[in-house]
Protein backbone atom coordinates (compact mmCIF):
# COMPACT_ATOMS: atom_id res chain seq x y z
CA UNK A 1 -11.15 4.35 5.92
CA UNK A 2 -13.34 2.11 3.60
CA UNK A 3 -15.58 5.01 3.59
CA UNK A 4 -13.12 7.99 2.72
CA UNK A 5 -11.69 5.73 0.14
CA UNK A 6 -14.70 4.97 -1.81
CA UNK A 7 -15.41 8.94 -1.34
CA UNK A 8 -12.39 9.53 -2.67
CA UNK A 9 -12.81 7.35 -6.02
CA UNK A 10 -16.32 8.30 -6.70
CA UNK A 11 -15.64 12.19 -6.42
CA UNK A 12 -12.31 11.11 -8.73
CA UNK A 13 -14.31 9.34 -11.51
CA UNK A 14 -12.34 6.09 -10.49
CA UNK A 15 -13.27 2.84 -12.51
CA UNK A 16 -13.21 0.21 -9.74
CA UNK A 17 -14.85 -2.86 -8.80
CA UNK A 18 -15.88 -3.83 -4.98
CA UNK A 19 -15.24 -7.97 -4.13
CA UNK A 20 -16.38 -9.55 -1.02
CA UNK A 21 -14.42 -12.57 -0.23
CA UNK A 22 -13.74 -14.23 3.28
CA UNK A 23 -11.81 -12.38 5.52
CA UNK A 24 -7.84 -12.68 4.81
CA UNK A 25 -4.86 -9.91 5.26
CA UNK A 26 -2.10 -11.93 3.38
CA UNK A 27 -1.63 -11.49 -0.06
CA UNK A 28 -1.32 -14.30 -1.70
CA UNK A 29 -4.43 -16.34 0.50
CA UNK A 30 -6.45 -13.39 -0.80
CA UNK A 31 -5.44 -13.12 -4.52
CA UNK A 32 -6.39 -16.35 -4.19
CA UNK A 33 -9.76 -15.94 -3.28
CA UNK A 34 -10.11 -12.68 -5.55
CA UNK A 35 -9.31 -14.47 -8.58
CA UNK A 36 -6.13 -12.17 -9.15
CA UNK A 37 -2.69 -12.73 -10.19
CA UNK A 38 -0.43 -12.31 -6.97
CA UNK A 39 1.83 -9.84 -9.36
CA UNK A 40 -1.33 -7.39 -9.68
CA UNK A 41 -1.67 -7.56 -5.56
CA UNK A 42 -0.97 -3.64 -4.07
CA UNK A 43 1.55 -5.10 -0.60
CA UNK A 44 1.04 -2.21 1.54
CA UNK A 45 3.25 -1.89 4.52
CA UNK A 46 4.53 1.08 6.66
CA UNK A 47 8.49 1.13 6.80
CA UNK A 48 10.38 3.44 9.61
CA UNK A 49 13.36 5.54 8.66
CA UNK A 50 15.48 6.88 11.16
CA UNK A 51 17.18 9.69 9.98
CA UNK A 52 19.39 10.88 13.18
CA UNK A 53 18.88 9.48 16.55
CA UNK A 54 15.62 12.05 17.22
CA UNK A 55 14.12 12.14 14.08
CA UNK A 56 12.41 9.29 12.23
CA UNK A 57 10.05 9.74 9.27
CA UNK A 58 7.42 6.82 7.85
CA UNK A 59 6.67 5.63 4.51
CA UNK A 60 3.59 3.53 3.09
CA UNK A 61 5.32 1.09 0.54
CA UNK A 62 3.72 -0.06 -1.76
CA UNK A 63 5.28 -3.14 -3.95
CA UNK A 64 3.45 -6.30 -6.07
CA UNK A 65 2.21 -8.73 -3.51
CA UNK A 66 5.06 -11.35 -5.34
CA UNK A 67 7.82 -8.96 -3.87
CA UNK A 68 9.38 -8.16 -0.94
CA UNK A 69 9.78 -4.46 0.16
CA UNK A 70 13.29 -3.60 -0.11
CA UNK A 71 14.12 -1.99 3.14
CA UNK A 72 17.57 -0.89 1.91
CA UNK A 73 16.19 1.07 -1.05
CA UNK A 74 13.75 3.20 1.26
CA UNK A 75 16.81 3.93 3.77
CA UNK A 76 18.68 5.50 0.85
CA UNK A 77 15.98 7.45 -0.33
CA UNK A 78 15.49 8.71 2.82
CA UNK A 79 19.18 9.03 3.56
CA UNK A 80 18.60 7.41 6.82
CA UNK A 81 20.67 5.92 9.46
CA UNK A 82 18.14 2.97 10.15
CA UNK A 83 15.48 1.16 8.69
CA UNK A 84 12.70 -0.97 10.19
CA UNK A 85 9.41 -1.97 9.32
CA UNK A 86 6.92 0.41 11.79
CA UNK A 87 5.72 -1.30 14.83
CA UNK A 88 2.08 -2.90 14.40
CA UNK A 89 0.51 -0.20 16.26
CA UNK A 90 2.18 3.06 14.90
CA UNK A 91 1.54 1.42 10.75
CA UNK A 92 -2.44 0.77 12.02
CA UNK A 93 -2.07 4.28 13.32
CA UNK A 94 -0.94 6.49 10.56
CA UNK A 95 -2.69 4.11 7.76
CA UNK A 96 -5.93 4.69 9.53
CA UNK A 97 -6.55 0.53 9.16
CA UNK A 98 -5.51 -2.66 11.11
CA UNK A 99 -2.80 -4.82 9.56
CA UNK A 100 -3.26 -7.04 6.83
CA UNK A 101 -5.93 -4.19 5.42
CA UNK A 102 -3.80 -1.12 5.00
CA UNK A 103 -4.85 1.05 1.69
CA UNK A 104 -2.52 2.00 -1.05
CA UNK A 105 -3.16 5.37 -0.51
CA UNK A 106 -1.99 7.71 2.32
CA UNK A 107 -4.17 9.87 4.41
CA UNK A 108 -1.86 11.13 7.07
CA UNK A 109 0.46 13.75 6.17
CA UNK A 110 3.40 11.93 8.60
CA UNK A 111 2.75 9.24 6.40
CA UNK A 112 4.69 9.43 3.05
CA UNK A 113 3.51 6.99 0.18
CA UNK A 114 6.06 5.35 -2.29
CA UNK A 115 4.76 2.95 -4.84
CA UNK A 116 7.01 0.58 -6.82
CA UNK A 117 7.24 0.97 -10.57
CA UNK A 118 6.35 -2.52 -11.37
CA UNK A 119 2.88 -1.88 -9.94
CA UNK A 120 1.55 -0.47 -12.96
CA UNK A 121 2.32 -3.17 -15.22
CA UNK A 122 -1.29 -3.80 -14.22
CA UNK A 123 -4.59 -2.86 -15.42
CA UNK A 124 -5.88 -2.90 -12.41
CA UNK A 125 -4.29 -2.92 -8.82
CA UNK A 126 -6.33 -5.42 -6.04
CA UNK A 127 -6.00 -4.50 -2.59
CA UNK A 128 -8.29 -4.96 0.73
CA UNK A 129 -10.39 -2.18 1.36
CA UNK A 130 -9.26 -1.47 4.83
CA UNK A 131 -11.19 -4.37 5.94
CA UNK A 132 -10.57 -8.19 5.70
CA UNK A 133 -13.34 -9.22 4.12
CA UNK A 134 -13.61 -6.70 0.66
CA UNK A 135 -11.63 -5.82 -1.45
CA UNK A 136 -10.87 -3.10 -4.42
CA UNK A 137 -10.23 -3.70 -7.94
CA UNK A 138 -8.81 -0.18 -9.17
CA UNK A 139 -7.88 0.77 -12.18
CA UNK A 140 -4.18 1.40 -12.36
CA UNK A 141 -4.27 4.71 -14.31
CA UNK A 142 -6.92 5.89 -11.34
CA UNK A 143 -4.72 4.64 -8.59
CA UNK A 144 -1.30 6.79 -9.94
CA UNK A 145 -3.97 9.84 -10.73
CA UNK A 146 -5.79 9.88 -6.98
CA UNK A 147 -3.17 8.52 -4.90
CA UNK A 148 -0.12 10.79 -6.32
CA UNK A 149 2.38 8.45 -5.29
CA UNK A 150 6.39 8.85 -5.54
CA UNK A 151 7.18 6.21 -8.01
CA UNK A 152 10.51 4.50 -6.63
CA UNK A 153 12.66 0.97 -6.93
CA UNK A 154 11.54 -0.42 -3.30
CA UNK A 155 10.77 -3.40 -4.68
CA UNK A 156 13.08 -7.10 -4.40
CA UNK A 157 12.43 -10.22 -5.91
């Protein structure tokens, strides 16, 4: 996925910077060691909706690594029934990374990507690079271009 990604932004004329750090998934341990504000932090995590008792549809959320996905927000937008966060190995599966490394973008077309609106308050969005030990600095006007995503309230304090 580090691979695609970086194929992706260099075919997209993306301004972004690469930073090696020591490995770490959580966000504020590795805003830490990137330098950034916790705020400008992409949280990416993969949220289950169950919209009758056979069909259930997944969403990457994306929120500022000082918020909390708001789980009720995504099961009205859904207009589902339930709402969980996706087990560890179905999230690693449709976001194409393990956890702790999953990309703000989506690559999986069962996989539908929502991005909070406070995320682009930020020049630039930081984010691990589908490993643990680099991450991306990427400009926040190149994220919303390449990544397309549906720009919802899923965000809580």
């Amino acid at each position: 996925m580090y691979d695609r990604l970086t194929a992706l932004l260099d075919a997209g004329g993306a301004r972004y910077r690469i930073i090696e750090h020591a490995p770490e998934g959580r966000t504020e341990e590795v805003s830490a060691l990137r330098g950034n504000a916790v705020a400008a932090a992409a949280k990416c995590l993969v949220v289950m909706v169950k919209l009758d008792k056979k069909t259930s549809r997944y969403y990457l959320a994306v929120v500022p690594g000082d918020t909390r996905v708001d789980l009720a927000a995504i099961k009205a937008l859904a207009g589902g029934t339930y709402v969980s966060f996706a087990s560890t190995e179905k999230a690693e599966t449709l976001a194409g990374s393990v956890s702790g490394t999953i990309l703000p973008f989506s690559f999986h077309p069962d996989l539908t990507l929502l991005a909070d609106p406070a995320l682009f308050k930020h020049p630039e969005l930081y984010f691990n690079a589908a490993r643990l030990d680099r991450s991306f600095a990427l400009n926040t006007e190149d994220y919303t271009r390449l990544a397309d995503p549906r720009v919802e309230p899923i965000a809580a304090a």
